[in-house]
C-alpha atoms as a PDB file:
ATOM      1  CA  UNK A   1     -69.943  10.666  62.949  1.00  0.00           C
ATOM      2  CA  UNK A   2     -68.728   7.259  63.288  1.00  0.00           C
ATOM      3  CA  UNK A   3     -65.463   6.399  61.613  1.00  0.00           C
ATOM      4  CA  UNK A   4     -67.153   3.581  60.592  1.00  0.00           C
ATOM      5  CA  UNK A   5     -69.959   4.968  59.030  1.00  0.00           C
ATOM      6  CA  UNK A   6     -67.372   7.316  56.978  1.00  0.00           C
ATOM      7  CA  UNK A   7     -65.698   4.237  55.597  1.00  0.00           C
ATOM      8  CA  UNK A   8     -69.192   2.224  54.318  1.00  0.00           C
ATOM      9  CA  UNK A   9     -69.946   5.443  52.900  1.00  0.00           C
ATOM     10  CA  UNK A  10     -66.576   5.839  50.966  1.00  0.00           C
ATOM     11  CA  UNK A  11     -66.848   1.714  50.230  1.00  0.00           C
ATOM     12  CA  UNK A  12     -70.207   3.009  48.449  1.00  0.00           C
ATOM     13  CA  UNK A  13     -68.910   5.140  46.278  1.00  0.00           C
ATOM     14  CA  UNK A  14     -65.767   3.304  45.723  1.00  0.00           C
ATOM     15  CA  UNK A  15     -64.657   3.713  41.980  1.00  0.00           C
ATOM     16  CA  UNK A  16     -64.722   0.653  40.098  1.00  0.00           C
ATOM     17  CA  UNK A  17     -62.473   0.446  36.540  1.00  0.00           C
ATOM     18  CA  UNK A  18     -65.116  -0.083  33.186  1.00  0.00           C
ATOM     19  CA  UNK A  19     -64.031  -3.757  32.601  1.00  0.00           C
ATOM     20  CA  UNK A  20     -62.712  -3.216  28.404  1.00  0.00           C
ATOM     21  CA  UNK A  21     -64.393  -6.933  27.773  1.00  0.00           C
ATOM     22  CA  UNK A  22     -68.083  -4.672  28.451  1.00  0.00           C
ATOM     23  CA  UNK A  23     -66.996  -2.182  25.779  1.00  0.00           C
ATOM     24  CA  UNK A  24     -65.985  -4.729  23.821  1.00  0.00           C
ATOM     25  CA  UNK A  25     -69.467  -6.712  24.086  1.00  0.00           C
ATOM     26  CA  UNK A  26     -71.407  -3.712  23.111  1.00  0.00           C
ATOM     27  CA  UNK A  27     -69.611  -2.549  20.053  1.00  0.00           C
ATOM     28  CA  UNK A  28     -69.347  -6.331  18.909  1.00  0.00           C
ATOM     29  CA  UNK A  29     -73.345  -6.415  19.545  1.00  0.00           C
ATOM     30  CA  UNK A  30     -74.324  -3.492  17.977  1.00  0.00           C
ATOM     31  CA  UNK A  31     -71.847  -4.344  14.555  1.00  0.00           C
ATOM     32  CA  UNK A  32     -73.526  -7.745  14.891  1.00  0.00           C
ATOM     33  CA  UNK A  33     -76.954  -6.146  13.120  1.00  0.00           C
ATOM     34  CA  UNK A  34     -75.119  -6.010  10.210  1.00  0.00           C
ATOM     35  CA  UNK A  35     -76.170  -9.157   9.908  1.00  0.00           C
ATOM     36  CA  UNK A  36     -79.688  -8.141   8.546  1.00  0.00           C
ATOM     37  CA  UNK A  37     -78.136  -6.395   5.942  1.00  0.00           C
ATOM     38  CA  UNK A  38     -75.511  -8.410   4.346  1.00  0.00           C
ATOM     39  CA  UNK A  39     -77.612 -11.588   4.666  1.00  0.00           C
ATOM     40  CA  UNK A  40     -80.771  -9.595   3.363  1.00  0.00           C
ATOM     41  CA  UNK A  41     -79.905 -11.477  -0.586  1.00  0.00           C
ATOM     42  CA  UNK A  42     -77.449 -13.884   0.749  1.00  0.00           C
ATOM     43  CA  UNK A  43     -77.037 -16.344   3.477  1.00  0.00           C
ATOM     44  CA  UNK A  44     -73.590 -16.773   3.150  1.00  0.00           C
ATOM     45  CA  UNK A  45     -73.346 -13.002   3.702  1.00  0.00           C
ATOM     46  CA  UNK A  46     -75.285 -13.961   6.841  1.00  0.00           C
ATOM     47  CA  UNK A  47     -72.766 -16.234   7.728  1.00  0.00           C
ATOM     48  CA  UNK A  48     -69.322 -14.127   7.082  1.00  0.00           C
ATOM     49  CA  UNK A  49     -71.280 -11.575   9.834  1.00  0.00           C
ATOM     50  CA  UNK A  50     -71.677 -14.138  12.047  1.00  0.00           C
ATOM     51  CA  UNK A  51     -68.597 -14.302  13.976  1.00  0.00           C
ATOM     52  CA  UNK A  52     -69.393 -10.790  15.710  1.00  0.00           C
ATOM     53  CA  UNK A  53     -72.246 -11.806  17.611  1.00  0.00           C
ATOM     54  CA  UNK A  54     -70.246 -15.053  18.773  1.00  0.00           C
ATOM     55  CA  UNK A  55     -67.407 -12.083  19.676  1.00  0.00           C
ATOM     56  CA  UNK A  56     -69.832 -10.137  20.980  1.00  0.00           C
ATOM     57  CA  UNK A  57     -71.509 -13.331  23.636  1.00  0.00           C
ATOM     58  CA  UNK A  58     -67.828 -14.342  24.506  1.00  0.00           C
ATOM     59  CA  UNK A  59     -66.805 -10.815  25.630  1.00  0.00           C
ATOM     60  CA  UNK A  60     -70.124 -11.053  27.672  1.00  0.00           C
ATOM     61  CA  UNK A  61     -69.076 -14.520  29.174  1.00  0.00           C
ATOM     62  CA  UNK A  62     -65.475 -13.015  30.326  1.00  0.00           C
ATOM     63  CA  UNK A  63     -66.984  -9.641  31.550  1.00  0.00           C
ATOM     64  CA  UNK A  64     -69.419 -11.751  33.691  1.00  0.00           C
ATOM     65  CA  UNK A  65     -66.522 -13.852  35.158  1.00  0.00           C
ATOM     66  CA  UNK A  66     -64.843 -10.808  35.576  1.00  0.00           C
ATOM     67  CA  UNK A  67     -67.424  -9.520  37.677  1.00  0.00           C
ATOM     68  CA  UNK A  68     -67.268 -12.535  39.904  1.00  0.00           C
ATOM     69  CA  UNK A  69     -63.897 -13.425  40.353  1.00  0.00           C
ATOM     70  CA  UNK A  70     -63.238  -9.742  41.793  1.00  0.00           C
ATOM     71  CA  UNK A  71     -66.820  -7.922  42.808  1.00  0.00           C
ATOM     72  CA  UNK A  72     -65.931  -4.287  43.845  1.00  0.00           C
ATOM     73  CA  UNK A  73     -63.038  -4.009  41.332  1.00  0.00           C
ATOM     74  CA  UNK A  74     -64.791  -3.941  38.196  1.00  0.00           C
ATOM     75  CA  UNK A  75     -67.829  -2.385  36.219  1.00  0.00           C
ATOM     76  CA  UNK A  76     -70.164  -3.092  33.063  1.00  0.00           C
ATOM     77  CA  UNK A  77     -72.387  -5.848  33.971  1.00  0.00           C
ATOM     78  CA  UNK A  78     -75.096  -4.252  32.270  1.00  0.00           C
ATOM     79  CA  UNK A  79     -73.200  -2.948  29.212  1.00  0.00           C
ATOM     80  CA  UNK A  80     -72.158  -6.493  28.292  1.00  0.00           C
ATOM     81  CA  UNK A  81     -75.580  -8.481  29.062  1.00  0.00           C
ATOM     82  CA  UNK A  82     -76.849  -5.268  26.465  1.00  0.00           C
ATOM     83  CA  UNK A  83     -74.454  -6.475  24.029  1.00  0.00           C
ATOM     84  CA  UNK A  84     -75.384 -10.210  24.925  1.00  0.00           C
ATOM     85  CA  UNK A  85     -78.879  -9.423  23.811  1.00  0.00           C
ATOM     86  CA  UNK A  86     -78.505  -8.018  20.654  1.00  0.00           C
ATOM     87  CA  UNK A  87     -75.896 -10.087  19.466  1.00  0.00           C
ATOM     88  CA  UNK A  88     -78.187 -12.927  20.420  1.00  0.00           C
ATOM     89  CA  UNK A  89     -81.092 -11.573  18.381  1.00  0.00           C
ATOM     90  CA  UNK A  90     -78.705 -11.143  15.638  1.00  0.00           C
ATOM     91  CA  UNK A  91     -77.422 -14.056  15.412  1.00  0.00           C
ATOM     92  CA  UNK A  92     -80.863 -15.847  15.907  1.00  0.00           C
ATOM     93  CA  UNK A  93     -83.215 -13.272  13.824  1.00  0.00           C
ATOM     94  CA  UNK A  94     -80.354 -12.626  10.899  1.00  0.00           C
ATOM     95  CA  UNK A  95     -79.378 -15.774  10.495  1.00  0.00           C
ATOM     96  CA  UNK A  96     -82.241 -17.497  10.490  1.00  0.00           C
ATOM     97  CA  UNK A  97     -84.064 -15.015   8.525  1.00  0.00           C
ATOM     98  CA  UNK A  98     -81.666 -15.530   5.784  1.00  0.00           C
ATOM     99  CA  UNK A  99     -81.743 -18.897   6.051  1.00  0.00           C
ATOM    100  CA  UNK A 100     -85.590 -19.171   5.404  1.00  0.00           C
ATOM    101  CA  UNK A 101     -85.176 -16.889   2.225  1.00  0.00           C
ATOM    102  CA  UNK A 102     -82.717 -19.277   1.209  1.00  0.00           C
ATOM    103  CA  UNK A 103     -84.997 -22.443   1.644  1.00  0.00           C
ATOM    104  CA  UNK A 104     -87.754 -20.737   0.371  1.00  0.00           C
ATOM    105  CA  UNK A 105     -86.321 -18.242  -2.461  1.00  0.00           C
ATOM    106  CA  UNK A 106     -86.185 -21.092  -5.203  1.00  0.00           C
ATOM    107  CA  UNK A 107     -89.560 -21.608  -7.070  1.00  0.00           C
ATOM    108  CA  UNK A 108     -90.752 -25.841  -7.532  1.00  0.00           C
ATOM    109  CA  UNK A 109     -88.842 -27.203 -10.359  1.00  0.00           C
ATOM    110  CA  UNK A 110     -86.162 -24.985 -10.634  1.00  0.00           C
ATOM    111  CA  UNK A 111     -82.288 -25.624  -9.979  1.00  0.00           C
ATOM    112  CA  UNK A 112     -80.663 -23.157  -8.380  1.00  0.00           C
ATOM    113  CA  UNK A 113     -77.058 -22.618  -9.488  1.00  0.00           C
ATOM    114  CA  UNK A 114     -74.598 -19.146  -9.639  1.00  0.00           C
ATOM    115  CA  UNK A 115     -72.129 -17.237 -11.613  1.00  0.00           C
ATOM    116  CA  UNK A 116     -69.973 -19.578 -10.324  1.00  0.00           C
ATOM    117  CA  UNK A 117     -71.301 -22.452 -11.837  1.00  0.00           C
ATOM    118  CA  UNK A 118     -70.984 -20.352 -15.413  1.00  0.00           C
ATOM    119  CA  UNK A 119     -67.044 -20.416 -14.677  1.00  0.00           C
ATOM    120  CA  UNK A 120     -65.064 -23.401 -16.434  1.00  0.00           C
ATOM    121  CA  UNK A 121     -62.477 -24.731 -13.879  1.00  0.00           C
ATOM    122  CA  UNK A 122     -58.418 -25.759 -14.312  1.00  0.00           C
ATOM    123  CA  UNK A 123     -60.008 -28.776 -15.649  1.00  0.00           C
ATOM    124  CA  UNK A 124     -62.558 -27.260 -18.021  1.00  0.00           C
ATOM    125  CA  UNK A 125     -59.806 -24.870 -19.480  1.00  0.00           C
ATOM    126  CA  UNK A 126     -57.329 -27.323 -20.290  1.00  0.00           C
ATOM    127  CA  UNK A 127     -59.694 -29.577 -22.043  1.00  0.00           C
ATOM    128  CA  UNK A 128     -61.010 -26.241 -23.702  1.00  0.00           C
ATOM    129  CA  UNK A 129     -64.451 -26.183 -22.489  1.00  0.00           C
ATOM    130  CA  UNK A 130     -66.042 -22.582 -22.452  1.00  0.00           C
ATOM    131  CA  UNK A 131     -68.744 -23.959 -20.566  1.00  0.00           C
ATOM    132  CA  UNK A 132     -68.234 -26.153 -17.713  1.00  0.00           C
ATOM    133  CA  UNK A 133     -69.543 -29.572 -18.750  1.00  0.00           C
ATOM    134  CA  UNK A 134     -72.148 -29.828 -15.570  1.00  0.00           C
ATOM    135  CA  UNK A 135     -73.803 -26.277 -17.049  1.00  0.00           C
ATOM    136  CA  UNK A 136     -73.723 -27.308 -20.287  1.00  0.00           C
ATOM    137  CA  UNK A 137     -76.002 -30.340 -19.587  1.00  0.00           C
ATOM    138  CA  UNK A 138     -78.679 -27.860 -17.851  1.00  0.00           C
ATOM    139  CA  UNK A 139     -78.950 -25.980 -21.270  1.00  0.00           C
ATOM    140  CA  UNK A 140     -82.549 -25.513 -21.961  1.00  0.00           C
ATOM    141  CA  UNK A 141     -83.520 -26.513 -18.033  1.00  0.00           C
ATOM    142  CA  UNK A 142     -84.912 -24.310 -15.380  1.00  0.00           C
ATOM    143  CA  UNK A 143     -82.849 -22.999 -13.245  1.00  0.00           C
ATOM    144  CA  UNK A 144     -82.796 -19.909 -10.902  1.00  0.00           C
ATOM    145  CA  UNK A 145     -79.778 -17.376 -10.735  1.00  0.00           C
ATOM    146  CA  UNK A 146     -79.530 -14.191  -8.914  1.00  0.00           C
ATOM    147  CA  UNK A 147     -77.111 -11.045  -9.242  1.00  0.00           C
ATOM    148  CA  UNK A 148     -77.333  -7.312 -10.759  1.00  0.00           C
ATOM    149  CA  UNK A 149     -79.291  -5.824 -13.357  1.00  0.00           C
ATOM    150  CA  UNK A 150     -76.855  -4.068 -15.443  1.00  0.00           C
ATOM    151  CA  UNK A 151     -78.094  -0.173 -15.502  1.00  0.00           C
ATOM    152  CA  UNK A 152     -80.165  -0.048 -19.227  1.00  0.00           C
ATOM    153  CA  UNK A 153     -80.799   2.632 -21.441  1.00  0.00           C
ATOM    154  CA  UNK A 154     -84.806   2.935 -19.897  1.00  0.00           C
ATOM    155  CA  UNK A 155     -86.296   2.678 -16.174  1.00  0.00           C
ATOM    156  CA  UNK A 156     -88.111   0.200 -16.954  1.00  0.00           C
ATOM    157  CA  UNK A 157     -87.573  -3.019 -19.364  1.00  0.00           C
ATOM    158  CA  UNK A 158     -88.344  -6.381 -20.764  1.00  0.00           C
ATOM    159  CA  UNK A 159     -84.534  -7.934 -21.074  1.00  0.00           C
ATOM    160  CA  UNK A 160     -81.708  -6.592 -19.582  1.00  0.00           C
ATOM    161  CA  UNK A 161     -77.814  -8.378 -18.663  1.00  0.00           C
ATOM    162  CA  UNK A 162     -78.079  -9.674 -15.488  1.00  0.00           C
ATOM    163  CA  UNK A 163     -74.236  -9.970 -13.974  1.00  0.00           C
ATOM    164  CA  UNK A 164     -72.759 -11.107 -11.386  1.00  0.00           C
ATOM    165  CA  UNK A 165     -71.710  -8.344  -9.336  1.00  0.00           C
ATOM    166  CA  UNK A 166     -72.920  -4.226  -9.158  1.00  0.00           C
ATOM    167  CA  UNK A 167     -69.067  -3.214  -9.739  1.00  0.00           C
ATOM    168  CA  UNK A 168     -69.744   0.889 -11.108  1.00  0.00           C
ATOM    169  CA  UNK A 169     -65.723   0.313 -12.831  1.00  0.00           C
ATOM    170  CA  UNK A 170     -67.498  -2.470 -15.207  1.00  0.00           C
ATOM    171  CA  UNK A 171     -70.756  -0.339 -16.270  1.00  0.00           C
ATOM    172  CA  UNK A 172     -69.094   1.436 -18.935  1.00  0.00           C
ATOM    173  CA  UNK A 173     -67.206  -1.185 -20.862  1.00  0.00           C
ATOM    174  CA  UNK A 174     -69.224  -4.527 -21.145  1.00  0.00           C
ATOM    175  CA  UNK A 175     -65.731  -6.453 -22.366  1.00  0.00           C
ATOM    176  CA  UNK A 176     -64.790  -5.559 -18.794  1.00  0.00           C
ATOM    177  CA  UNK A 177     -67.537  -7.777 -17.510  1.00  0.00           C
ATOM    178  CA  UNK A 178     -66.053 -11.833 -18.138  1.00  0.00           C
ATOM    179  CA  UNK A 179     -68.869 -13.719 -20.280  1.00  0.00           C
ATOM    180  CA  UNK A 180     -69.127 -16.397 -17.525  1.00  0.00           C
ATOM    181  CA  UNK A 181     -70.449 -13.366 -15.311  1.00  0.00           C
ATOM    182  CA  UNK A 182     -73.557 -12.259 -17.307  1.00  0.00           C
ATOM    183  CA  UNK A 183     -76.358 -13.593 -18.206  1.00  0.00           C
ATOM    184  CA  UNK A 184     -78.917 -11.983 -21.193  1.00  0.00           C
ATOM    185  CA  UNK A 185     -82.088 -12.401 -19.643  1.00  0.00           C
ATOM    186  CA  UNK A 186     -85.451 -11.677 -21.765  1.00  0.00           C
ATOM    187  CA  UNK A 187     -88.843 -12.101 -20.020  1.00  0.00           C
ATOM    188  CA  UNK A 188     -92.340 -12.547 -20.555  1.00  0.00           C
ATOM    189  CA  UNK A 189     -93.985 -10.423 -23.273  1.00  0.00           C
ATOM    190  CA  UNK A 190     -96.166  -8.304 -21.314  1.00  0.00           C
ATOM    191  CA  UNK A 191     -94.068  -8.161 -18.139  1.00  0.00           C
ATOM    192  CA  UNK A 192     -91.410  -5.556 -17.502  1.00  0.00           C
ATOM    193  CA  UNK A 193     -88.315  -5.118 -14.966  1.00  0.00           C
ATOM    194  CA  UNK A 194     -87.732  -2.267 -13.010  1.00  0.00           C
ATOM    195  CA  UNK A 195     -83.985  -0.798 -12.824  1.00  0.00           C
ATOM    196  CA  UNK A 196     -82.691  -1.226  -9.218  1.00  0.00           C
ATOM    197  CA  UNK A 197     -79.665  -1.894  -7.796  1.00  0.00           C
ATOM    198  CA  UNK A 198     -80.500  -4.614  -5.570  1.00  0.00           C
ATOM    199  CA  UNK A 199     -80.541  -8.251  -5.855  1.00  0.00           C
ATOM    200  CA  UNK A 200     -82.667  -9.801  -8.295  1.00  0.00           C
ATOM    201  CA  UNK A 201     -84.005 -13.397  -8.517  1.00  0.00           C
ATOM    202  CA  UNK A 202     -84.542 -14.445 -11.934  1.00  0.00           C
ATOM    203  CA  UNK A 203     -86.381 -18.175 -12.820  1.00  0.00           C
ATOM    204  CA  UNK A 204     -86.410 -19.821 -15.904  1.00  0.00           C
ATOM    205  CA  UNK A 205     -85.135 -21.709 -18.817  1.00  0.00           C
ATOM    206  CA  UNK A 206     -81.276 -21.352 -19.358  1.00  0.00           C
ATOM    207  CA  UNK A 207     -79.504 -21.163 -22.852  1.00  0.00           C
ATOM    208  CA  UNK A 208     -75.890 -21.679 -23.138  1.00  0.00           C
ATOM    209  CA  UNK A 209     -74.365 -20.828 -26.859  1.00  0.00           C
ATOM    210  CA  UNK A 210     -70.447 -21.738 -25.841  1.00  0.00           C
ATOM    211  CA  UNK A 211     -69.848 -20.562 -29.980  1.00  0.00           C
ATOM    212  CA  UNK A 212     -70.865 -17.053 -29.388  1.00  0.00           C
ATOM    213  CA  UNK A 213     -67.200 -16.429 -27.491  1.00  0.00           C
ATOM    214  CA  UNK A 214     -65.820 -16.960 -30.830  1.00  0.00           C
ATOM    215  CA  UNK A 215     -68.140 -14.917 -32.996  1.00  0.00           C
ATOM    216  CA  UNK A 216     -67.840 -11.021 -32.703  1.00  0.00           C
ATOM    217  CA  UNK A 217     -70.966  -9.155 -31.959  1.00  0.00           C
ATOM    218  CA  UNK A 218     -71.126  -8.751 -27.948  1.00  0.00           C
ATOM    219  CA  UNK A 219     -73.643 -12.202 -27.999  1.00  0.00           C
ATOM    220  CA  UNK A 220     -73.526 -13.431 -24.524  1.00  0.00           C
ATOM    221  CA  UNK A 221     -72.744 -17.311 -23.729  1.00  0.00           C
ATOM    222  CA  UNK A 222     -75.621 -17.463 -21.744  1.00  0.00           C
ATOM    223  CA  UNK A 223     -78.848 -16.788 -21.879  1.00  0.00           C
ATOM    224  CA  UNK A 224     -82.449 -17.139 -20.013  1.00  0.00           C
ATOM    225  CA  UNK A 225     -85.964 -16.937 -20.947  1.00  0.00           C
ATOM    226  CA  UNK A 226     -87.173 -15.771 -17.916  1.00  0.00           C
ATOM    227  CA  UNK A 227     -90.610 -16.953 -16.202  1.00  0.00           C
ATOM    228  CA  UNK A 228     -90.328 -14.424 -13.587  1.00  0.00           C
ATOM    229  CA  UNK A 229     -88.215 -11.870 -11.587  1.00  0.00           C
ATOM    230  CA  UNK A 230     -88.271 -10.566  -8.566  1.00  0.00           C
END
């Protein structure tokens, strides 16, 4: 045979080194799907993800150039343009998907605010507000709020502390819990709430009673006659 037909055959099966920037790209792509889950109640969950698809589409970029600044030396075209697309649809699909819930989540005429809003500032404090003077003027507004059904007594109920986090250490010991992160939350006579551990959106009108902090009997600072929950 040919001595040049031996050495196309070698240059055929010529091993080329996995370029790390492919490996890279996949595992970046595939940990970019946690997007969908950490943005399912949040967008700004959504968002913290986000820089792994972006990872994930760079590593793709360099593997590519890679490729083309020295073909025959280096492998994982395909690995990386599979990373490439999921990271894409990630970023894309979870993103925007938790965008739209955002847009969409807050019923006509109510204000959305969060535990953080509850929280008196440096400012607030040293003035000795308990309730931060821009909450205080939405008492008996409608607003929407969402966080954590704190686990009740029954399944199934019709009011329930709504808090701001699902933190097992605080379940036991409601002084744990900061008033500014809970929220009493009573809804409509006939309609009851079903214990979960997931997000829950709550709409209605808000309550704030800044004098129960200072009264003993567990009263919460804020309260909210629910019109619905989801």
């Amino acid at each position: 045979m040919p001595s040049s037909a031996v050495a196309g055959a070698d240059d055929d099966f010529q091993y080329r080194t996995l370029a790390t920037s492919a490996i890279a790209a996949l595992a970046l792509g595939m940990l970019s799907l946690l997007i969908f889950v950490a943005g399912r109640d949040s967008l700004t969950g959504s968002l913290a993800f986000a820089p792994f698809p972006l990872l994930a589409l760079w590593m793709a970029r360099r593997t590519q150039t890679q490729l083309r600044e020295a073909p025959g030396q280096y492998t994982g075209g395909r690995l990386a343009a599979a990373g490439a697309a999921i990271a894409a649809f990630s970023l894309i699909g979870g993103v925007g998907s938790s965008a739209f819930t955002y847009a969409t989540e807050v019923p006509e005429g109510y204000e959305r605010i969060t535990f953080v809003d509850l929280r008196p500032d440096q400012t607030d404090e040293r003035a000795g507000l308990v309730v931060p003077k821009k909450t205080a003027a939405l008492d008996g507004e409608k607003i929407f709020l969402k966080g954590f059904m704190r686990p009740p007594q029954y399944d199934k109920v019709n009011k329930f502390l709504l808090v701001r986090d699902n933190q097992q250490c605080c379940y036991g010991d409601l002084s744990q819990v900061k008033y500014y992160d809970q929220v009493w939350v009573e809804l409509p006579a006939q309609q009851m709430a079903q214990y979960d551990s997931k997000v829950f959106r709550v709409h209605g009108t808000l309550h704030v009673h800044p004098d129960n902090l200072r009264r003993a009997g567990g009263q919460t600072v804020y309260s909210l006659v629910a019109d619905g929950v989801q």
